[in-house]
N, C-alpha and C. Protein backbone atom coordinates (compact mmCIF):
# COMPACT_ATOMS: atom_id res chain seq x y z
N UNK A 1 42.18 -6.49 158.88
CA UNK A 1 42.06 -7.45 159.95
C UNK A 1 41.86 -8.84 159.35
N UNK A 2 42.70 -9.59 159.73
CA UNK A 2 42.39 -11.53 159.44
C UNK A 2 41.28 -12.03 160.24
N UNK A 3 40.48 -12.51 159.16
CA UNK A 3 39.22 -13.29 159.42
C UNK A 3 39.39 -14.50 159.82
N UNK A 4 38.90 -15.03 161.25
CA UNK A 4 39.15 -16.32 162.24
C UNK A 4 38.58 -16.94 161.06
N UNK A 5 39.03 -17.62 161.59
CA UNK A 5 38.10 -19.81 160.34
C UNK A 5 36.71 -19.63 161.12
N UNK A 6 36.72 -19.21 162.41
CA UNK A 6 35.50 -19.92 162.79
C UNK A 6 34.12 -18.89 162.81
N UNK A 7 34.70 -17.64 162.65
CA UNK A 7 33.53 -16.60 162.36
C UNK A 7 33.32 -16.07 161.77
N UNK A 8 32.70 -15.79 160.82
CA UNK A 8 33.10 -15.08 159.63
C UNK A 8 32.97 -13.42 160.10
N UNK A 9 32.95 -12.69 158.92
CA UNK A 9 33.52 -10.80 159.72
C UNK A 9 32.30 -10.44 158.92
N UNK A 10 31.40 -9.84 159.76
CA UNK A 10 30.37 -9.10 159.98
C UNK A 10 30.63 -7.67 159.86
N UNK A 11 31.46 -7.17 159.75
CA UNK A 11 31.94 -5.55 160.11
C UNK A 11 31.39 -4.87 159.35
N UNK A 12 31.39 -5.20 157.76
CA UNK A 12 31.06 -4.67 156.96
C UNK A 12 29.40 -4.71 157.09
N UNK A 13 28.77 -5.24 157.44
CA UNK A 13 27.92 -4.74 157.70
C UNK A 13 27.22 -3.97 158.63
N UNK A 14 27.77 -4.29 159.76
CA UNK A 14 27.69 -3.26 161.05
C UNK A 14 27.81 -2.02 160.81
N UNK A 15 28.56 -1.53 159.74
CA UNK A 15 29.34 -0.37 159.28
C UNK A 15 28.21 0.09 158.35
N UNK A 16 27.44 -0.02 157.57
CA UNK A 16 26.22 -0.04 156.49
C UNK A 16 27.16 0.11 155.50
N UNK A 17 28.21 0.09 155.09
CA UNK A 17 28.64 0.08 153.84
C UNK A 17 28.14 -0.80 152.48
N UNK A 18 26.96 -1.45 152.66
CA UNK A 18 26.30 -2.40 151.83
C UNK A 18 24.87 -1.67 152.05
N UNK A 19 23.96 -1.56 150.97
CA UNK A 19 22.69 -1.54 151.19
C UNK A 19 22.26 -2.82 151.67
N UNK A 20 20.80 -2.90 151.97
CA UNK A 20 20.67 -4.20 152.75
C UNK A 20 19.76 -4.82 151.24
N UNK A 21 19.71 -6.10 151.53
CA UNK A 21 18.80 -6.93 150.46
C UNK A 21 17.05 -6.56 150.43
N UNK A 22 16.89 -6.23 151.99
CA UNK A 22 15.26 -5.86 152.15
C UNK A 22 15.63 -5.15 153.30
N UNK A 23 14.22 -4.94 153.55
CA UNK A 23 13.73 -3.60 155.19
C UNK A 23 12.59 -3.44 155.41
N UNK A 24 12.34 -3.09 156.43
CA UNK A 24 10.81 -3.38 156.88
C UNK A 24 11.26 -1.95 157.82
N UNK A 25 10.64 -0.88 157.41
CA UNK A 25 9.98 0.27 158.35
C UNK A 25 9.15 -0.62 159.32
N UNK A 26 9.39 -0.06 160.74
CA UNK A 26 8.44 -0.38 161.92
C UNK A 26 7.62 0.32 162.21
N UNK A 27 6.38 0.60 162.85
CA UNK A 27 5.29 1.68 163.12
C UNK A 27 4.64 0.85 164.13
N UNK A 28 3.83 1.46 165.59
CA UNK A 28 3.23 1.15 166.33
C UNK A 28 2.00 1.20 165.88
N UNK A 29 1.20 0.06 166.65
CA UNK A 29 -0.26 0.23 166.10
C UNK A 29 -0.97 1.72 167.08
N UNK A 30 -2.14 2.12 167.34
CA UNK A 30 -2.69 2.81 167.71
C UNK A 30 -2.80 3.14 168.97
N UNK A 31 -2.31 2.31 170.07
CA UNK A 31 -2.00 2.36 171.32
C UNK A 31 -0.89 2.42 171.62
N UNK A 32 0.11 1.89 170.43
CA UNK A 32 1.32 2.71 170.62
C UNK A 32 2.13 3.05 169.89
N UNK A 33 1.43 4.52 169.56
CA UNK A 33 2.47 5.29 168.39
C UNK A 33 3.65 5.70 168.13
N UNK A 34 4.15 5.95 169.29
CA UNK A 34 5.76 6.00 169.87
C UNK A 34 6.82 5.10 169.05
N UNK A 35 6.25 3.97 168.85
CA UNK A 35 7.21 2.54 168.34
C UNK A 35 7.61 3.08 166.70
N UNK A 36 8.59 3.26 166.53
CA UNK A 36 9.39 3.24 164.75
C UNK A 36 10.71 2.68 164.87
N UNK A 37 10.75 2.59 163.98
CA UNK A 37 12.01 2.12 163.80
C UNK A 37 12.33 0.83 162.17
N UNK A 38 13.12 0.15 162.28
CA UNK A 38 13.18 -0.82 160.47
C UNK A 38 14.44 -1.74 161.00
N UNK A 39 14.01 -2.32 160.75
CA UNK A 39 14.39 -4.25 160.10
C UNK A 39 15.77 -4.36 158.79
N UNK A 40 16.47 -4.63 159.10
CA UNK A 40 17.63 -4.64 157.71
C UNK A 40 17.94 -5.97 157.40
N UNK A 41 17.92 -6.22 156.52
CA UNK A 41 17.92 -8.02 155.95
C UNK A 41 19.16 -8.20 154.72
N UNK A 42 20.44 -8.55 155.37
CA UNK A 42 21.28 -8.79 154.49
C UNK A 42 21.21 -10.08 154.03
N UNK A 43 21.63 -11.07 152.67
CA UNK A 43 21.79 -12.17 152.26
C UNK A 43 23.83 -12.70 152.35
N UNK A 44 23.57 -13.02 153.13
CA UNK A 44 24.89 -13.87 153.14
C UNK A 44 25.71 -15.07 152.81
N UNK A 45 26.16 -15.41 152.24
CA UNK A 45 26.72 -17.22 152.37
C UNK A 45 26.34 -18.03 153.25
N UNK A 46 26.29 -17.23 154.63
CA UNK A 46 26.25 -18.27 155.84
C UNK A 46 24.61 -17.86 156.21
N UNK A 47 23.91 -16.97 155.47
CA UNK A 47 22.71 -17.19 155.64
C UNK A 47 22.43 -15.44 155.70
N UNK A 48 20.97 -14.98 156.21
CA UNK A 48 20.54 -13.98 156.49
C UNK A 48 20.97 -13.34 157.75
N UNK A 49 21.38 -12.01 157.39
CA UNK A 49 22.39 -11.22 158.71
C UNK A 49 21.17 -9.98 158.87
N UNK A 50 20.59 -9.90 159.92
CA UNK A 50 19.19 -9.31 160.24
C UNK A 50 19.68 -8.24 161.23
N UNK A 51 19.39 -7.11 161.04
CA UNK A 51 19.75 -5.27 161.99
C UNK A 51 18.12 -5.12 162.46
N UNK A 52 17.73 -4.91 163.71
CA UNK A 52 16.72 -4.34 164.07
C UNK A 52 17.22 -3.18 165.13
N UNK A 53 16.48 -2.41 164.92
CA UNK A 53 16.80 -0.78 165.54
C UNK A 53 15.09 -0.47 165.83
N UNK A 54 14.92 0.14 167.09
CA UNK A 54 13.31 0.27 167.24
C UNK A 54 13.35 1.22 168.67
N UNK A 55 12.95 2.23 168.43
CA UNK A 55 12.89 2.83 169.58
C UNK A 55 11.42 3.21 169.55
N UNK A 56 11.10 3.56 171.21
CA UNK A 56 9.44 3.96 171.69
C UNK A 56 8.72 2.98 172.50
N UNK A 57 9.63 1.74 172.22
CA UNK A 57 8.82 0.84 172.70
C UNK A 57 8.28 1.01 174.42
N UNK A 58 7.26 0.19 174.89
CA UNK A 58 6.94 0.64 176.41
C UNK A 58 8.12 0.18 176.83
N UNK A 59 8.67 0.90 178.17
CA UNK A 59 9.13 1.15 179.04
C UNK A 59 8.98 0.95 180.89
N UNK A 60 8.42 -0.09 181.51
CA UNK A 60 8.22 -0.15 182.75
C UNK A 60 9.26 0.41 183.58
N UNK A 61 8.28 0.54 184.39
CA UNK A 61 9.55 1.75 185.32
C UNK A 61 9.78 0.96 186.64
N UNK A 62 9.01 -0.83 187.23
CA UNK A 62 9.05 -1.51 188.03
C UNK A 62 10.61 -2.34 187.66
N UNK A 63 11.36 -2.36 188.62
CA UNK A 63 12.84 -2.89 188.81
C UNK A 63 12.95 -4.17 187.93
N UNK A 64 11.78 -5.10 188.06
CA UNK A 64 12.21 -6.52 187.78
C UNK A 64 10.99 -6.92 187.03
N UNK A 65 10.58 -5.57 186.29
CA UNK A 65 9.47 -6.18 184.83
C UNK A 65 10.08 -5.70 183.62
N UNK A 66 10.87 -7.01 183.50
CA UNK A 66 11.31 -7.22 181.96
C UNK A 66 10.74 -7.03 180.78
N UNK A 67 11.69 -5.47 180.06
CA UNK A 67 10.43 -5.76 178.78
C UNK A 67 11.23 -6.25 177.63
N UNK A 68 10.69 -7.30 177.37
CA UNK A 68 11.45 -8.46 176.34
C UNK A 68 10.18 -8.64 175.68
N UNK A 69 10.08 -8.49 174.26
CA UNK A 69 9.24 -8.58 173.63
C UNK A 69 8.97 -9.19 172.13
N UNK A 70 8.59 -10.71 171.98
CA UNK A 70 8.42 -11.05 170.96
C UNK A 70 8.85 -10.77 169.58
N UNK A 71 9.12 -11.29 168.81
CA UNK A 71 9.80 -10.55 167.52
C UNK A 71 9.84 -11.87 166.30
N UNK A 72 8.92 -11.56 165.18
CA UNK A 72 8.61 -13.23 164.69
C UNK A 72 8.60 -12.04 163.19
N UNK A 73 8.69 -13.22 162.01
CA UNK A 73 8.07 -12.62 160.28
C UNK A 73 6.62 -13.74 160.37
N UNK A 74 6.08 -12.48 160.26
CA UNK A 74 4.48 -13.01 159.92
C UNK A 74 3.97 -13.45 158.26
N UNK A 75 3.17 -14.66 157.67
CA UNK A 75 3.25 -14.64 156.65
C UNK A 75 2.27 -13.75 155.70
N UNK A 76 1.90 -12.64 156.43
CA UNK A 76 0.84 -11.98 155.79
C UNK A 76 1.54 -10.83 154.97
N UNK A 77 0.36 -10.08 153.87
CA UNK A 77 1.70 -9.41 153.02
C UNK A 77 1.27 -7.83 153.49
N UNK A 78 0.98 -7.56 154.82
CA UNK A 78 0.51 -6.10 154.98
C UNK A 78 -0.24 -5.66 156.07
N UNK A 79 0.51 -4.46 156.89
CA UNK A 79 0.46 -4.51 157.88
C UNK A 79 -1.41 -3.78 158.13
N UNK A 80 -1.96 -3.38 157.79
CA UNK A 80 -3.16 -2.88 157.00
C UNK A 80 -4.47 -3.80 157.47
N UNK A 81 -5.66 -3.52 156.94
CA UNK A 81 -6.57 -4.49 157.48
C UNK A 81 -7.93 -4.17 158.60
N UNK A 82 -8.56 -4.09 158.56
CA UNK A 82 -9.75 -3.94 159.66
C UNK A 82 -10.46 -5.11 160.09
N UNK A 83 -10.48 -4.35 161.56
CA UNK A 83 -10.75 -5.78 162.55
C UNK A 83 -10.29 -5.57 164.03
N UNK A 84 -10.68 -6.43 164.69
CA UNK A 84 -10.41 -5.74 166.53
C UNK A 84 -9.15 -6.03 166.89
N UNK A 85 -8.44 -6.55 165.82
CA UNK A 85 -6.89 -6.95 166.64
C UNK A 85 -5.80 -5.98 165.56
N UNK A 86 -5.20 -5.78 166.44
CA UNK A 86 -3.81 -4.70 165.02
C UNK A 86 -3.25 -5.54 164.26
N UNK A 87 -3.10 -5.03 163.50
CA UNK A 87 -2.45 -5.71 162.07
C UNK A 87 -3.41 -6.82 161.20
N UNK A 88 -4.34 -7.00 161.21
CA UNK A 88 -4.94 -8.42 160.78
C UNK A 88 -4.46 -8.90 159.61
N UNK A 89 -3.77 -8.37 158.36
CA UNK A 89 -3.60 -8.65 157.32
C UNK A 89 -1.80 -8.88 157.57
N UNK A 90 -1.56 -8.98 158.67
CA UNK A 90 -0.06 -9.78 158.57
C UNK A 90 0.04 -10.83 159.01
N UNK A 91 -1.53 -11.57 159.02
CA UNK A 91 -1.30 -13.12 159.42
C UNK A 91 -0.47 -13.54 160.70
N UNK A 92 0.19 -14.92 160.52
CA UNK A 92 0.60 -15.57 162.07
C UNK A 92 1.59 -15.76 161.23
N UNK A 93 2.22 -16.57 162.24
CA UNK A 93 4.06 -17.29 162.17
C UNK A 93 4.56 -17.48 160.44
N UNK A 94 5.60 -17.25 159.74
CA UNK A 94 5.77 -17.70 158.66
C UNK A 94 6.47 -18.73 159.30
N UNK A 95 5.93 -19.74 158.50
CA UNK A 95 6.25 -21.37 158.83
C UNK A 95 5.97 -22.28 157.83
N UNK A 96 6.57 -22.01 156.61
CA UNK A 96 6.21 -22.91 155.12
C UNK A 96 6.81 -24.75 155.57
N UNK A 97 7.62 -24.63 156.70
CA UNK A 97 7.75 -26.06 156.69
C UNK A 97 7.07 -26.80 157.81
N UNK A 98 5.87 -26.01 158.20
CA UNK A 98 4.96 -26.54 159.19
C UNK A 98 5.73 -27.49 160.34
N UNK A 99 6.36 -26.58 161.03
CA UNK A 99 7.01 -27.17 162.00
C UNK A 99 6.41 -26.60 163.15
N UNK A 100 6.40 -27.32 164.79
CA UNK A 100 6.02 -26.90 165.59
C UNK A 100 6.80 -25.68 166.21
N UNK A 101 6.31 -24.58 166.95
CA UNK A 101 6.86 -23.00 167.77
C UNK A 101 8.02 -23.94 168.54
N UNK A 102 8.93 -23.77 168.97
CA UNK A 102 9.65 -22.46 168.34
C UNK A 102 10.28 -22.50 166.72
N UNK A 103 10.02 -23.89 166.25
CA UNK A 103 10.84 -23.72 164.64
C UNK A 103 10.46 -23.12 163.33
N UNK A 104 9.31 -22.13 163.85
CA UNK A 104 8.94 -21.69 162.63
C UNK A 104 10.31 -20.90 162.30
N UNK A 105 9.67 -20.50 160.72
CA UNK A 105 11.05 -19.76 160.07
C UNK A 105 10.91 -18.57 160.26
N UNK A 106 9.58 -18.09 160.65
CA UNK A 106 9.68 -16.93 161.22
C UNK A 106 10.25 -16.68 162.97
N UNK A 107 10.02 -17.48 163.98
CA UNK A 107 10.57 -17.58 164.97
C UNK A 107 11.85 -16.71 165.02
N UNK A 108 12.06 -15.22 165.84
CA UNK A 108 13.28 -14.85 165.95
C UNK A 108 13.58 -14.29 167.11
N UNK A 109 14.83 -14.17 167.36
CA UNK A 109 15.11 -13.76 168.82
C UNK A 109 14.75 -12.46 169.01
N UNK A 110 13.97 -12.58 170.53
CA UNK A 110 13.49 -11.71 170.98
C UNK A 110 14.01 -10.22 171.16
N UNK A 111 13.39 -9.09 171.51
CA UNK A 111 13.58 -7.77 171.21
C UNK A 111 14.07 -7.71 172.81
N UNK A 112 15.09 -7.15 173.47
CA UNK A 112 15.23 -6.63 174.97
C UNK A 112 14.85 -5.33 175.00
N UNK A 113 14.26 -4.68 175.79
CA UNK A 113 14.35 -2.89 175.35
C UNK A 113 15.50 -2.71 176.61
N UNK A 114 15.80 -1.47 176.30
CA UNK A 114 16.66 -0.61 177.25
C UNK A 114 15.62 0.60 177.15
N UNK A 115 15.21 1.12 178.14
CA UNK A 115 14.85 2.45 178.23
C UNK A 115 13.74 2.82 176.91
N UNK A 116 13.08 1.88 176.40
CA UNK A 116 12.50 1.96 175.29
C UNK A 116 12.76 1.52 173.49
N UNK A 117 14.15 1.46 173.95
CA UNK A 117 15.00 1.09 172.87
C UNK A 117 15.60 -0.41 172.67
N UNK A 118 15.54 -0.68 171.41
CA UNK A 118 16.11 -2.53 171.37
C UNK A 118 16.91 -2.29 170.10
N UNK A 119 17.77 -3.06 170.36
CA UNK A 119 18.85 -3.24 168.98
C UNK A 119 18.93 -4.62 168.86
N UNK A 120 19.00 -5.06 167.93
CA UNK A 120 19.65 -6.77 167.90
C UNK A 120 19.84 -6.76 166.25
N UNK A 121 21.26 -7.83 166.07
CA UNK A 121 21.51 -8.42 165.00
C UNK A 121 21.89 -9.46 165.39
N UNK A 122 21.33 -10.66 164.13
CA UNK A 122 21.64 -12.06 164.30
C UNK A 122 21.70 -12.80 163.43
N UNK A 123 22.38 -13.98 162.95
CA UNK A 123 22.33 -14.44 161.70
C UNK A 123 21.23 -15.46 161.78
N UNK A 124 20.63 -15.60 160.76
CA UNK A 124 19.65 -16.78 160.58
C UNK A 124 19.81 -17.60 159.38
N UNK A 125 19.72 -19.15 159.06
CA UNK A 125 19.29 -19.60 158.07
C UNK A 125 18.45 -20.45 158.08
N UNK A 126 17.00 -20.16 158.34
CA UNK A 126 15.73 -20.38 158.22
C UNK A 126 15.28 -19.67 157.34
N UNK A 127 15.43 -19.05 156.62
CA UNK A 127 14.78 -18.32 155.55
C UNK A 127 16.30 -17.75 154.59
N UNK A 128 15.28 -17.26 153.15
CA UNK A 128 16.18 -16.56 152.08
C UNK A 128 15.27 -15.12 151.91
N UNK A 129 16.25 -14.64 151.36
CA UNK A 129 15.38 -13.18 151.17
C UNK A 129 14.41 -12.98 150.03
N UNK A 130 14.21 -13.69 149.08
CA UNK A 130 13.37 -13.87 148.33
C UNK A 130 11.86 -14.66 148.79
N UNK A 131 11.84 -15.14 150.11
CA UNK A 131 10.83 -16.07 150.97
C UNK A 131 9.95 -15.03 151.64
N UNK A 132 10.98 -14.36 152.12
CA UNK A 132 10.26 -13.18 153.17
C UNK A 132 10.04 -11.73 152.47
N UNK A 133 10.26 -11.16 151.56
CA UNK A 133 9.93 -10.15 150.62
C UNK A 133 8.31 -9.94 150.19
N UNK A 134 7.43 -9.22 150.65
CA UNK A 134 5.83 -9.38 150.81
C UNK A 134 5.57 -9.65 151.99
N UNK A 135 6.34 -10.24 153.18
CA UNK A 135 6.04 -10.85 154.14
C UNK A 135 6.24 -9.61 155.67
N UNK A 136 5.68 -9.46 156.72
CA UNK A 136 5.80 -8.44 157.57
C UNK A 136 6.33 -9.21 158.37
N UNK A 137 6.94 -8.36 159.37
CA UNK A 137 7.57 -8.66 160.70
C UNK A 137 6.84 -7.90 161.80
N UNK A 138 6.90 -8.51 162.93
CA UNK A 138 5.62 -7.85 163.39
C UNK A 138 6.69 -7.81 164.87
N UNK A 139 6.26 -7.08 166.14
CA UNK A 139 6.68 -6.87 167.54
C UNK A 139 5.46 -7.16 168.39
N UNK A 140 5.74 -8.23 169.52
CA UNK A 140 4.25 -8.24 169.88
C UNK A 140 4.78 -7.58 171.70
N UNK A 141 3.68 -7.39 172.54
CA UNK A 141 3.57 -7.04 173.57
C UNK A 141 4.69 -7.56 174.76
N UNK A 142 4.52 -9.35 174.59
CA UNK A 142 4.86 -9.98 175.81
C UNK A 142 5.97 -10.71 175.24
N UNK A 143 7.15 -11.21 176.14
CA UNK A 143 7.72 -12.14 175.44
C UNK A 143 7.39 -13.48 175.01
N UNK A 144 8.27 -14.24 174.01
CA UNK A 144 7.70 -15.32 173.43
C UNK A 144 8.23 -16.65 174.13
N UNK A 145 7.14 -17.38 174.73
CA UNK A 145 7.72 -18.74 175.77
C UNK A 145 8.33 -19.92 174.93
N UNK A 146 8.49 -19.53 173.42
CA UNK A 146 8.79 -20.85 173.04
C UNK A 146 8.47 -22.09 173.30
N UNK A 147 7.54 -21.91 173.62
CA UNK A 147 6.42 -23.18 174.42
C UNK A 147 5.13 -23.57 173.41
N UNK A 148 4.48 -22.78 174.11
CA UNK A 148 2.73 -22.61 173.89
C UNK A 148 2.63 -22.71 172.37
N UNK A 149 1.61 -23.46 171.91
CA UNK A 149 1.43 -23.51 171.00
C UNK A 149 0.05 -23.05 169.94
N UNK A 150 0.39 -22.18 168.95
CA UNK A 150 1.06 -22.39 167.96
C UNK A 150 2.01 -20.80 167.89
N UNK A 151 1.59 -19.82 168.58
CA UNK A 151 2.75 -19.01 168.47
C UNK A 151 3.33 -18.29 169.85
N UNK A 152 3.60 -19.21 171.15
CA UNK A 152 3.98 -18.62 171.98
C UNK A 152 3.46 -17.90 173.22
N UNK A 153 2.17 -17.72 173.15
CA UNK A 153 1.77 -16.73 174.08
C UNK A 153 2.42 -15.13 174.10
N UNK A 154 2.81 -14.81 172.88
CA UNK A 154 3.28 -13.39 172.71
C UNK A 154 2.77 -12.61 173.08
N UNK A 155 1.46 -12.42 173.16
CA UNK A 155 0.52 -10.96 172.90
C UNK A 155 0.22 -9.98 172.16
N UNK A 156 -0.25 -9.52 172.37
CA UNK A 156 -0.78 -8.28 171.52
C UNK A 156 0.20 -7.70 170.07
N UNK A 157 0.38 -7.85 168.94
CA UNK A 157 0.75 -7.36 168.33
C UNK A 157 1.09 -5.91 168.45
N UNK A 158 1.71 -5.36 168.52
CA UNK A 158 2.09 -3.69 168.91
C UNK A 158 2.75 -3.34 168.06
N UNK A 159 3.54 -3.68 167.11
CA UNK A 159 3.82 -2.82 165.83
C UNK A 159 4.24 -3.47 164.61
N UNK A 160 4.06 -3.11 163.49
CA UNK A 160 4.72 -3.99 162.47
C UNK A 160 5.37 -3.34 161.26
N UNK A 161 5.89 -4.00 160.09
CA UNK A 161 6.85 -3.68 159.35
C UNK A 161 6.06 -4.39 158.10
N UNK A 162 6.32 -3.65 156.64
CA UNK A 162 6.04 -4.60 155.67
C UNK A 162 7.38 -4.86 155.11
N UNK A 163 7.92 -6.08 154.32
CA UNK A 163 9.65 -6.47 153.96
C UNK A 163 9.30 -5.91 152.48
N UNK A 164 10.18 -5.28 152.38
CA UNK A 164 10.63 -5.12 150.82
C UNK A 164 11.74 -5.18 150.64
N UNK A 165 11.92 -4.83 149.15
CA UNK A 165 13.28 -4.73 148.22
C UNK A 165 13.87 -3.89 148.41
């Protein structure tokens, strides 16, 4: 197939015929164990080409309660930690260029579920894969308003990932 000028061809990765550069296993925190799933982080020319796959997530069964749910790289190196909130040791927003929400470099598009399930891939170049390697990705409760400051009004952290090699 001929590759347009204006998009480049993704296929090959859609396809997994490439290992990915990093990955982040997902796991729910303790209220909700259901949540697994992993993070795939390719390095591209045109930047980072990101696979999220996550099933378990909650599920409302009300017609018109959207579950769209936050989805950011936290700069902490581990999802691990004691303390009253989940995850404490994966820190807040990775944002090395101290920019205001929504431009952190962790800032990423949000998770939709279907039936418990979310898929998304998207390209980013806010980050390299050598930036985010140690660094977790985390899923929080509520969606993110891109507003509020400093990370949104997300909520509750509900599951996370550590990035590796």
């Amino acid at each position: 197939m001929k590759q347009n000028n204006y998009f480049p061809d993704f296929s090959r990765f859609m396809r997994f015929r490439r290992r990915p550069d990093a990955w982040a296993n997902v796991l729910g925190n303790d209220s909700y164990p259901e949540i697994m799933g992993s993070v795939l982080f390719y390095e591209t020319v045109y930047g980072v080409f990101v696979i999220a796959e996550i099933k378990g997530l909650p599920s409302p069964s009300e017609k018109c309660s959207s579950p769209v749910f936050a989805f950011h790289i936290h700069d902490g190196d581990s999802c691990g930690g004691a303390g009253e909130q989940p995850f404490p040791n994966s820190g807040t927003h990775y944002n090395p260029g101290e920019c205001p929400h929504p431009y952190h470099a962790g800032d990423l598009p949000p998770l939709f579920g279907a039936g418990g399930i979310a898929y998304s891939a998207f390209l980013t170049n806010r980050f390299d894969i050598p930036e985010i390697v140690g660094k977790t990705v985390i899923i929080h409760s509520s969606p993110d308003d891109f507003t509020t400051q400093p990370s949104g009004a997300a909520g509750e952290k509900i599951a996370c990932g550590e990035i590796m090699r």
